[in-house]
C-alpha atoms as a PDB file:
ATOM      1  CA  UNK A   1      -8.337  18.247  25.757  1.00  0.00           C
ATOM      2  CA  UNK A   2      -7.789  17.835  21.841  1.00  0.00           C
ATOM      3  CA  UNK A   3      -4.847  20.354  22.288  1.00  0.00           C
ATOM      4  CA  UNK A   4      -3.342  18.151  24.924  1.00  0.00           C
ATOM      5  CA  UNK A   5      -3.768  14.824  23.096  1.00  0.00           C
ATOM      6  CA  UNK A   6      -2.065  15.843  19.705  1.00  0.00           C
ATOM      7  CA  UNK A   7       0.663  18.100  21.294  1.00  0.00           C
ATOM      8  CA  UNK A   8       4.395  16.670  19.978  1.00  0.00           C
ATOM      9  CA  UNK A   9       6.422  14.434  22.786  1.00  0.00           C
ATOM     10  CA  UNK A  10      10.265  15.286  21.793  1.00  0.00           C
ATOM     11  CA  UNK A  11      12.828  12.534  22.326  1.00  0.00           C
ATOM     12  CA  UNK A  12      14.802  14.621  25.354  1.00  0.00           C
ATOM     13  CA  UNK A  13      13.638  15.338  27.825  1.00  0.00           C
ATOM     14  CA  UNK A  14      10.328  13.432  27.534  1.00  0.00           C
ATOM     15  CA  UNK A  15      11.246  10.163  26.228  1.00  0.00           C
ATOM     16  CA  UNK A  16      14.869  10.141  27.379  1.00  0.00           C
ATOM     17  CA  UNK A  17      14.126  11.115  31.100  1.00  0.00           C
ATOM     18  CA  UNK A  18      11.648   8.292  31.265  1.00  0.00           C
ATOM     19  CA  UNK A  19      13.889   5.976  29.629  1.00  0.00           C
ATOM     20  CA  UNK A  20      16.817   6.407  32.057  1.00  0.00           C
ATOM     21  CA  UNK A  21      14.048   6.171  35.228  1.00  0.00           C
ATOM     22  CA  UNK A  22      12.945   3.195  33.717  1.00  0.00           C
ATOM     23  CA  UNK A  23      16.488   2.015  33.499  1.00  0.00           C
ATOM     24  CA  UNK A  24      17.100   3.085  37.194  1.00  0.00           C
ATOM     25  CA  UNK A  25      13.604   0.522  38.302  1.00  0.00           C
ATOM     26  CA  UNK A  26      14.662  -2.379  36.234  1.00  0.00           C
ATOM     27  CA  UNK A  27      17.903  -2.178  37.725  1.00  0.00           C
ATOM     28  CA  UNK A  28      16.835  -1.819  41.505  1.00  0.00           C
ATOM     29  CA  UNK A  29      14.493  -5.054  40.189  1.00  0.00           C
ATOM     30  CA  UNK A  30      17.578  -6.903  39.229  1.00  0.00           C
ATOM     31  CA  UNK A  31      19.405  -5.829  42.379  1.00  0.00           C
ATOM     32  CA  UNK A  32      17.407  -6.848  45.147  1.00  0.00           C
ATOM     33  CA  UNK A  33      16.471 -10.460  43.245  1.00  0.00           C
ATOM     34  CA  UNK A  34      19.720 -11.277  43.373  1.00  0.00           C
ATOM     35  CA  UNK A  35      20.306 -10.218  46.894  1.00  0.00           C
ATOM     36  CA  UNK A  36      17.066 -12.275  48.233  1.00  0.00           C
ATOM     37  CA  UNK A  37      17.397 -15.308  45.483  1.00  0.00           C
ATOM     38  CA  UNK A  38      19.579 -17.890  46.123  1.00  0.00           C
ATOM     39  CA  UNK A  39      21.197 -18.782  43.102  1.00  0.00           C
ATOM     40  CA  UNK A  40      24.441 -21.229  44.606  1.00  0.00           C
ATOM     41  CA  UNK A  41      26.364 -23.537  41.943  1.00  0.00           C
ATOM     42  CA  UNK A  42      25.911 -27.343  41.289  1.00  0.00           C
ATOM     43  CA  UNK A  43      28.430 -30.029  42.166  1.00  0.00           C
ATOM     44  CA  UNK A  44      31.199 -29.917  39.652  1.00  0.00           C
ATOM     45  CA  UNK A  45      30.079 -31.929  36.130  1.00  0.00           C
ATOM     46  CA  UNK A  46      30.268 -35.523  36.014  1.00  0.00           C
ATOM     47  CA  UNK A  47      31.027 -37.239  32.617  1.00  0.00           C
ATOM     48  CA  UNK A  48      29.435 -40.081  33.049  1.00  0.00           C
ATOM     49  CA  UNK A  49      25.966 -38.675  34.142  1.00  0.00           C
ATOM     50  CA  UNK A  50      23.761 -36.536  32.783  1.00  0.00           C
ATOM     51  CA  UNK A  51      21.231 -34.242  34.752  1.00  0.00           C
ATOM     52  CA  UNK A  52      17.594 -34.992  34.694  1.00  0.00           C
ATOM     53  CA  UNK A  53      16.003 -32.949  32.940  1.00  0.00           C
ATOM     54  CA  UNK A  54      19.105 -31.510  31.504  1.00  0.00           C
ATOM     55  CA  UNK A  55      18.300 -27.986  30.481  1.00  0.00           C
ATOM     56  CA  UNK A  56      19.710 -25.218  28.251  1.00  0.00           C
ATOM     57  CA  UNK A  57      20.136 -21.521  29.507  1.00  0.00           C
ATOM     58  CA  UNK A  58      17.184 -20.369  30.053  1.00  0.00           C
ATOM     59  CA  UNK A  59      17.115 -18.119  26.624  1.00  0.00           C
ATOM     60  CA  UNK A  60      17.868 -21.172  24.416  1.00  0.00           C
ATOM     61  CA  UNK A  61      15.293 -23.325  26.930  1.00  0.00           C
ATOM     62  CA  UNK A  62      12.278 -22.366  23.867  1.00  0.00           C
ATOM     63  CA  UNK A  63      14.470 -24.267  21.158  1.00  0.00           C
ATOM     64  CA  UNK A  64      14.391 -26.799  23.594  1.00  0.00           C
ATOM     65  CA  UNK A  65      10.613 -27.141  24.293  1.00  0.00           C
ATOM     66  CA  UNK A  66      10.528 -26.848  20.303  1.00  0.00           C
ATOM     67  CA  UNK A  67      12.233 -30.382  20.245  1.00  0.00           C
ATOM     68  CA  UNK A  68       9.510 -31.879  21.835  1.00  0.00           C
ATOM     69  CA  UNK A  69       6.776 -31.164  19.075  1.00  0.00           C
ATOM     70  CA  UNK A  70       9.551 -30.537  15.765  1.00  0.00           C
ATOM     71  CA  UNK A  71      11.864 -32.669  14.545  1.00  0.00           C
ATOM     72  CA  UNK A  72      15.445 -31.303  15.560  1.00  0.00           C
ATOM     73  CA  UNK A  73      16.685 -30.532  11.836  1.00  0.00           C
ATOM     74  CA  UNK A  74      13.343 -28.086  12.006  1.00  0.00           C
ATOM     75  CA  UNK A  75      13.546 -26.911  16.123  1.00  0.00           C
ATOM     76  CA  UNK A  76      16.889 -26.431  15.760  1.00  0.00           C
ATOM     77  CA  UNK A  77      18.122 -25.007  12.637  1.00  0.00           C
ATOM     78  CA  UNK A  78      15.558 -24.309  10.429  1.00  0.00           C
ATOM     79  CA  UNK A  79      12.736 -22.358  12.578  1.00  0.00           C
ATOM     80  CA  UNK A  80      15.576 -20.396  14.020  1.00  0.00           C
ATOM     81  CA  UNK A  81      16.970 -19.497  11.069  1.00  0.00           C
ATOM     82  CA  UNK A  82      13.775 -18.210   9.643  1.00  0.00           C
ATOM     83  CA  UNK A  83      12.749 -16.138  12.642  1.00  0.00           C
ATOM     84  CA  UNK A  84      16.086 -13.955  12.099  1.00  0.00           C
ATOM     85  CA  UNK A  85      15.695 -13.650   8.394  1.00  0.00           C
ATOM     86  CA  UNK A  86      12.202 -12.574   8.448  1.00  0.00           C
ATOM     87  CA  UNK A  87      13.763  -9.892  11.319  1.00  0.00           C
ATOM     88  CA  UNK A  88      16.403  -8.504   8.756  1.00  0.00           C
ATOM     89  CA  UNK A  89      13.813  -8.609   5.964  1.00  0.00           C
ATOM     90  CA  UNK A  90      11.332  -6.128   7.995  1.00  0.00           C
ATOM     91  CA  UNK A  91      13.117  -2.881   7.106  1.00  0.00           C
ATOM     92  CA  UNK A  92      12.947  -4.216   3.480  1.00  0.00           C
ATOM     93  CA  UNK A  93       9.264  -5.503   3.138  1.00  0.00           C
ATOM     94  CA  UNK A  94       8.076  -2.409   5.481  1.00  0.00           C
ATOM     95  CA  UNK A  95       8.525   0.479   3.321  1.00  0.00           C
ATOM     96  CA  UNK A  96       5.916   2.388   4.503  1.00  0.00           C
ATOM     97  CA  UNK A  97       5.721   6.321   5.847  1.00  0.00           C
ATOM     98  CA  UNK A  98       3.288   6.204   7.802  1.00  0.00           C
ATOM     99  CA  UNK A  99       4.039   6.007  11.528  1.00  0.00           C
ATOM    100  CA  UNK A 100       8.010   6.957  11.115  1.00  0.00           C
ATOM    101  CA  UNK A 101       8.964   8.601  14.018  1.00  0.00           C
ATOM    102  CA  UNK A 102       5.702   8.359  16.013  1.00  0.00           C
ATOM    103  CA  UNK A 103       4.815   6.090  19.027  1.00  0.00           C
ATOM    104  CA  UNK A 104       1.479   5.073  17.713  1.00  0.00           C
ATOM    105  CA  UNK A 105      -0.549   1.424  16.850  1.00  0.00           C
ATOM    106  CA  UNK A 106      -3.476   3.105  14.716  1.00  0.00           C
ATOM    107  CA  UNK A 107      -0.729   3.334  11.937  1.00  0.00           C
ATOM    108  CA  UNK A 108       1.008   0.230  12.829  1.00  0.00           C
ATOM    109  CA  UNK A 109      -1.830  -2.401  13.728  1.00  0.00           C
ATOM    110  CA  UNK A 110      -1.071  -5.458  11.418  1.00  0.00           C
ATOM    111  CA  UNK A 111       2.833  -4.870  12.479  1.00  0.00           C
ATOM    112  CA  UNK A 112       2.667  -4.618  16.122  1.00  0.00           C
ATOM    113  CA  UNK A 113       0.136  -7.260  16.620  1.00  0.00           C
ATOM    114  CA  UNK A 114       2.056  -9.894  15.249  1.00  0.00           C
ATOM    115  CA  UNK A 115       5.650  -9.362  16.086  1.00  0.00           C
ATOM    116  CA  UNK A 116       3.950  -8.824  19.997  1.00  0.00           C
ATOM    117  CA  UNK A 117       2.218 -12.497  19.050  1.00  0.00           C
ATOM    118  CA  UNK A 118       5.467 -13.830  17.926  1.00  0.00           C
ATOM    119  CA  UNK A 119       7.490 -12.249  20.900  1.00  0.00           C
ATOM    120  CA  UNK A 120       4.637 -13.756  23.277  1.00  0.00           C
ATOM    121  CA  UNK A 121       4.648 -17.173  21.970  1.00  0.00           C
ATOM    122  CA  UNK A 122       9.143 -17.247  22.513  1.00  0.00           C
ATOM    123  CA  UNK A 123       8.272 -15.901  26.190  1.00  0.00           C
ATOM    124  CA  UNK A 124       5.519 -18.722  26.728  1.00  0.00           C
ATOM    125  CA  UNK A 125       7.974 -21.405  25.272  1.00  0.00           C
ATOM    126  CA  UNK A 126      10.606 -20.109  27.852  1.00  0.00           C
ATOM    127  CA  UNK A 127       8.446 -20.067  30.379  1.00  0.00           C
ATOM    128  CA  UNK A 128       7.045 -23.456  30.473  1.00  0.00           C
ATOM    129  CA  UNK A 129      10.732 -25.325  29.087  1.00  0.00           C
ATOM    130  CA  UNK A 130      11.732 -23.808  32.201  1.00  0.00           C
ATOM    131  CA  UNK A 131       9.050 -23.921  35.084  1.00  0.00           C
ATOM    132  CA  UNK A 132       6.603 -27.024  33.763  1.00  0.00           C
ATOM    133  CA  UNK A 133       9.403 -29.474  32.136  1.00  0.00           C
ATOM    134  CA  UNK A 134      10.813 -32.478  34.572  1.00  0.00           C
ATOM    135  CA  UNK A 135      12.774 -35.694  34.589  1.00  0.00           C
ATOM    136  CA  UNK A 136      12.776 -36.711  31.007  1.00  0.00           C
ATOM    137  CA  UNK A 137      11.172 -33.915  29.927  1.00  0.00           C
ATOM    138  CA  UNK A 138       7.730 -34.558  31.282  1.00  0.00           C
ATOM    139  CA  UNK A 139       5.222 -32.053  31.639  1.00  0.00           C
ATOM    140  CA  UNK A 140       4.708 -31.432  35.262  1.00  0.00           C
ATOM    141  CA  UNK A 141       2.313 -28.972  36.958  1.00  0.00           C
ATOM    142  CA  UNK A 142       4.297 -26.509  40.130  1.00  0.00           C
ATOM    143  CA  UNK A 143       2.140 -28.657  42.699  1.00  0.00           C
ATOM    144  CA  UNK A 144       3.735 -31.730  41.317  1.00  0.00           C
ATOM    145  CA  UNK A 145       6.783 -33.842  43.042  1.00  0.00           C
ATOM    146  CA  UNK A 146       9.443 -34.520  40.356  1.00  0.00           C
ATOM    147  CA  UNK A 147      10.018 -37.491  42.726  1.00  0.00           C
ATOM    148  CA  UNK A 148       6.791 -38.759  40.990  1.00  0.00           C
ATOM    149  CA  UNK A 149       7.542 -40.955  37.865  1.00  0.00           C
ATOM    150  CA  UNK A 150       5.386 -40.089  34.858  1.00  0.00           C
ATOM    151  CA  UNK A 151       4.539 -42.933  32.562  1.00  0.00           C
ATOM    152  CA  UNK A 152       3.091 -41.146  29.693  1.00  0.00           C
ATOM    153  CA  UNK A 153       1.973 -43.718  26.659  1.00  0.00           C
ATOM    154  CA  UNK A 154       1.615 -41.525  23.613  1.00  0.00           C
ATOM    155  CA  UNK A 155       0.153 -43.006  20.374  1.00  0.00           C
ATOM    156  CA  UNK A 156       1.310 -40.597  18.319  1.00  0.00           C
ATOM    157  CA  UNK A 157       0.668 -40.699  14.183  1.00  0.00           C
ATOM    158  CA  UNK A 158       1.713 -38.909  11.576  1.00  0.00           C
ATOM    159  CA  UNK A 159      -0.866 -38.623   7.837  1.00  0.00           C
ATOM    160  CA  UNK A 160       0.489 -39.805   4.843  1.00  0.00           C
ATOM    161  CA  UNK A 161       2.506 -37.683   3.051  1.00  0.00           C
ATOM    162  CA  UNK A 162       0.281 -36.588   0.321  1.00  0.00           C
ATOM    163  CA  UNK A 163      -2.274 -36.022   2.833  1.00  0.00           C
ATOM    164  CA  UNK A 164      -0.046 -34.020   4.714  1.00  0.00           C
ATOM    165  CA  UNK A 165       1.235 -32.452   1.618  1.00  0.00           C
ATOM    166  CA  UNK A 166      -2.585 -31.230   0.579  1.00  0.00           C
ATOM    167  CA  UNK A 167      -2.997 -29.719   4.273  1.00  0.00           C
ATOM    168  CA  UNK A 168      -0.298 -27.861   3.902  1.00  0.00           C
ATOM    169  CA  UNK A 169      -0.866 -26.442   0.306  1.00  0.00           C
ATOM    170  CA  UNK A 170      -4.614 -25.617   1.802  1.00  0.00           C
ATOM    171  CA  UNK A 171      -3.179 -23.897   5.058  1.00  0.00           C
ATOM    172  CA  UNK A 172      -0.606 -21.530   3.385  1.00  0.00           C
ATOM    173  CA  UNK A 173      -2.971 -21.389  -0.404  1.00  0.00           C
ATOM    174  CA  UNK A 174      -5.851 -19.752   1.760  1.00  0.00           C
ATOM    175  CA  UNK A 175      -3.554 -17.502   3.900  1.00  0.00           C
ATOM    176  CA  UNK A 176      -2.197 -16.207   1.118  1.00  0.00           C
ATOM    177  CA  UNK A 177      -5.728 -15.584  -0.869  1.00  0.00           C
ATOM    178  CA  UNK A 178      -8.066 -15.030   1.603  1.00  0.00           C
ATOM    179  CA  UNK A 179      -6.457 -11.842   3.142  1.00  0.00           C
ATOM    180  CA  UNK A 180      -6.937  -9.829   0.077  1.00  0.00           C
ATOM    181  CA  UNK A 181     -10.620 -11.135  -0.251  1.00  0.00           C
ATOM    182  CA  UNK A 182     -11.231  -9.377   3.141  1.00  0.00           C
ATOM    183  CA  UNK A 183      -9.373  -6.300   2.815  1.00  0.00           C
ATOM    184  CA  UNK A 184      -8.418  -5.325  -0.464  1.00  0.00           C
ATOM    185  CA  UNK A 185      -6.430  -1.966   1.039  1.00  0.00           C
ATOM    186  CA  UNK A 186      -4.317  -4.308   2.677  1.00  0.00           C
ATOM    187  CA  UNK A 187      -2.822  -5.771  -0.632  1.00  0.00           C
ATOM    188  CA  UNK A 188      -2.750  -2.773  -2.380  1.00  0.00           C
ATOM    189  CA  UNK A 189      -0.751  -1.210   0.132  1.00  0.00           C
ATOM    190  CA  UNK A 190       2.136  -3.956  -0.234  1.00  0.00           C
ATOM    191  CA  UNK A 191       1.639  -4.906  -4.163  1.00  0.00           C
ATOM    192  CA  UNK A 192       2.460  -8.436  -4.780  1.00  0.00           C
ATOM    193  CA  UNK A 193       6.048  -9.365  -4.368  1.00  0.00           C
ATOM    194  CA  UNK A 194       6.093  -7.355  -0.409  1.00  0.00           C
ATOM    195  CA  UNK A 195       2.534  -9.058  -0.078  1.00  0.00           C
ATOM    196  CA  UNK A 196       3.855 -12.805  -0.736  1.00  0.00           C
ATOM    197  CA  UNK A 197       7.279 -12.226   1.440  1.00  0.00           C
ATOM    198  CA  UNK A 198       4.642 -10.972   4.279  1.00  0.00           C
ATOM    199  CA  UNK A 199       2.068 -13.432   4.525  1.00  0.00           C
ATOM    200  CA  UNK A 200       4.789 -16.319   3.867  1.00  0.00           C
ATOM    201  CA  UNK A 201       6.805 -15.032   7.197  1.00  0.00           C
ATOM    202  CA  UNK A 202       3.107 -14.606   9.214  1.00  0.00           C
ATOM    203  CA  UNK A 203       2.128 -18.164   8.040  1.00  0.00           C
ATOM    204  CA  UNK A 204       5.040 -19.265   9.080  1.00  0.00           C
ATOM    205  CA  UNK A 205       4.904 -17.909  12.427  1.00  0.00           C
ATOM    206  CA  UNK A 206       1.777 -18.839  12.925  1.00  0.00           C
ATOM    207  CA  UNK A 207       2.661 -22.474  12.009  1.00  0.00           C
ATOM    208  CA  UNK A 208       4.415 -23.155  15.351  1.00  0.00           C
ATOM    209  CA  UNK A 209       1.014 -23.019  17.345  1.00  0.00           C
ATOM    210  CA  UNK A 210      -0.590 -24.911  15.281  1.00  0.00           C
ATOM    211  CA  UNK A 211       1.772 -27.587  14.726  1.00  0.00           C
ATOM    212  CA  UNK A 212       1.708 -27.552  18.565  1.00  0.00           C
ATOM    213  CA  UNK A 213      -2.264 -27.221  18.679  1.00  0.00           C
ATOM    214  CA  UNK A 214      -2.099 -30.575  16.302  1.00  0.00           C
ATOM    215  CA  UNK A 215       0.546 -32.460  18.467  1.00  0.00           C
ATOM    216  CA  UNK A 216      -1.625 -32.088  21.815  1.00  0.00           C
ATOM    217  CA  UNK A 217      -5.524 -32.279  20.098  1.00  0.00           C
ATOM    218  CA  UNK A 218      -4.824 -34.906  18.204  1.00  0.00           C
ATOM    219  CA  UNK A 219      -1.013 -36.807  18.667  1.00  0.00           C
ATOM    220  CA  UNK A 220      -0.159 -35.895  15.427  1.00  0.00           C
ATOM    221  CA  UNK A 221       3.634 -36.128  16.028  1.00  0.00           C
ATOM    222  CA  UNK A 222       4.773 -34.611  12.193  1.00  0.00           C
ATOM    223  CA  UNK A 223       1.930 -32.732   9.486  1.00  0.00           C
ATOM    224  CA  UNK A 224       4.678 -34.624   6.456  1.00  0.00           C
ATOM    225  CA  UNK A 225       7.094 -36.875   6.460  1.00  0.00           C
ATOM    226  CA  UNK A 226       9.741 -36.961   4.243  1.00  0.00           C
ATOM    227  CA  UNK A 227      12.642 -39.303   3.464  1.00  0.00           C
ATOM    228  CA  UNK A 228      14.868 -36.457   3.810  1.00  0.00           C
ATOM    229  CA  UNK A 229      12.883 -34.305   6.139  1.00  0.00           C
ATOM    230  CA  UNK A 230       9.945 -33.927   8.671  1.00  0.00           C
ATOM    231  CA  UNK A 231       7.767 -31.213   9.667  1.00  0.00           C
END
């Protein structure tokens, strides 16, 4: 059993023959839901109205449920931007030997756990821009008519700045500290400057759900205002 478990797996043919019959399923997937879906085109675009709800392509459709708790300066530009820069950074901030060339989590916990997070919360922005949002961008369950006009009074509020200043400085001050009070292997294994670029991208990842979190809980519409900027 032991000599079974830690036996190598080499790239061909193990991984590359199950690769390709993967690649053979999804595509008999892909095939016969397009054959069975009906998928015809819309009227040719008028001008001078707008489709209700009006929605992006379905891979840009989480930006576009991130406009409905972000200010667009933030949904838009800035959250985007700092998902693909934290992507490039990886190879830089994630040094480490252990686990090259090996299809394993023991080695790789912290790593895998949150880019699968981050990867799940994209999917489950897709998913409900796309299947839950309505006429003006209403949140409507699959067993509710769109024909059905929502009226949805939100009293929505937003702290003062210095109070949403302080929350901030207390959300990302103890994310940062409190890690290393737990585990100090953890921060000795990155040393300070890989440690601070880390935790800063996880915070900020993290930050979407609970900005979100806020936003329904409580109508908190922004955590600061800014004359130049909200978040």
């Amino acid at each position: 059993m032991n000599n079974k478990k830690n036996r190598n797996i080499f790239v061909w043919p193990d991984l590359a023959v199950m690769e390709f019959l993967t690649a053979i399923a999804l595509t008999i997937i892909l095939l016969t839901w397009a054959l069975l879906v009906n998928a015809p085109l819309l009227e040719i675009a008028n001008p001078g109205m707008s489709q209700n709800p009006s929605k992006a392509p379905w891979y840009f459709v989480g930006l576009q449920e991130l406009l409905v708790y972000f200010d667009p300066w933030m949904a838009g530009v800035v959250i985007p931007s700092i998902i693909i820069f934290c992507l490039m950074i990886i190879p830089y901030v994630d040094s480490r030997h252990e686990g090259r060339g090996q299809y394993t989590f023991s080695l790789r916990k912290f790593a895998l756990i949150n880019f699968n997070i981050g990867f799940l919360m994209w999917l489950i922005l897709i998913f409900v821009g796309y299947f839950f949002r309505g006429p003006d961008w209403h949140f409507y369950w699959p067993w509710e008519s769109w024909e059905t006009e929502k009226q949805i009074a939100e009293s929505l509020w937003s702290p003062s700045p210095w109070t949403g200043l302080c929350g901030l400085a207390a959300y990302f001050g103890l994310g940062i500290v409190i890690p290393p009070v737990i585990s100090r292997e953890f921060y000795r294994k990155r040393r300070s400057t890989r440690y601070m670029i880390v935790m800063l991208s996880v915070l900020l990842m993290y930050f979407v759900p609970v900005k979100i979190f806020l936003r329904l809980a409580f109508d908190i519409r922004y955590v600061l205002v800014t004359p130049w900027f909200n978040i």
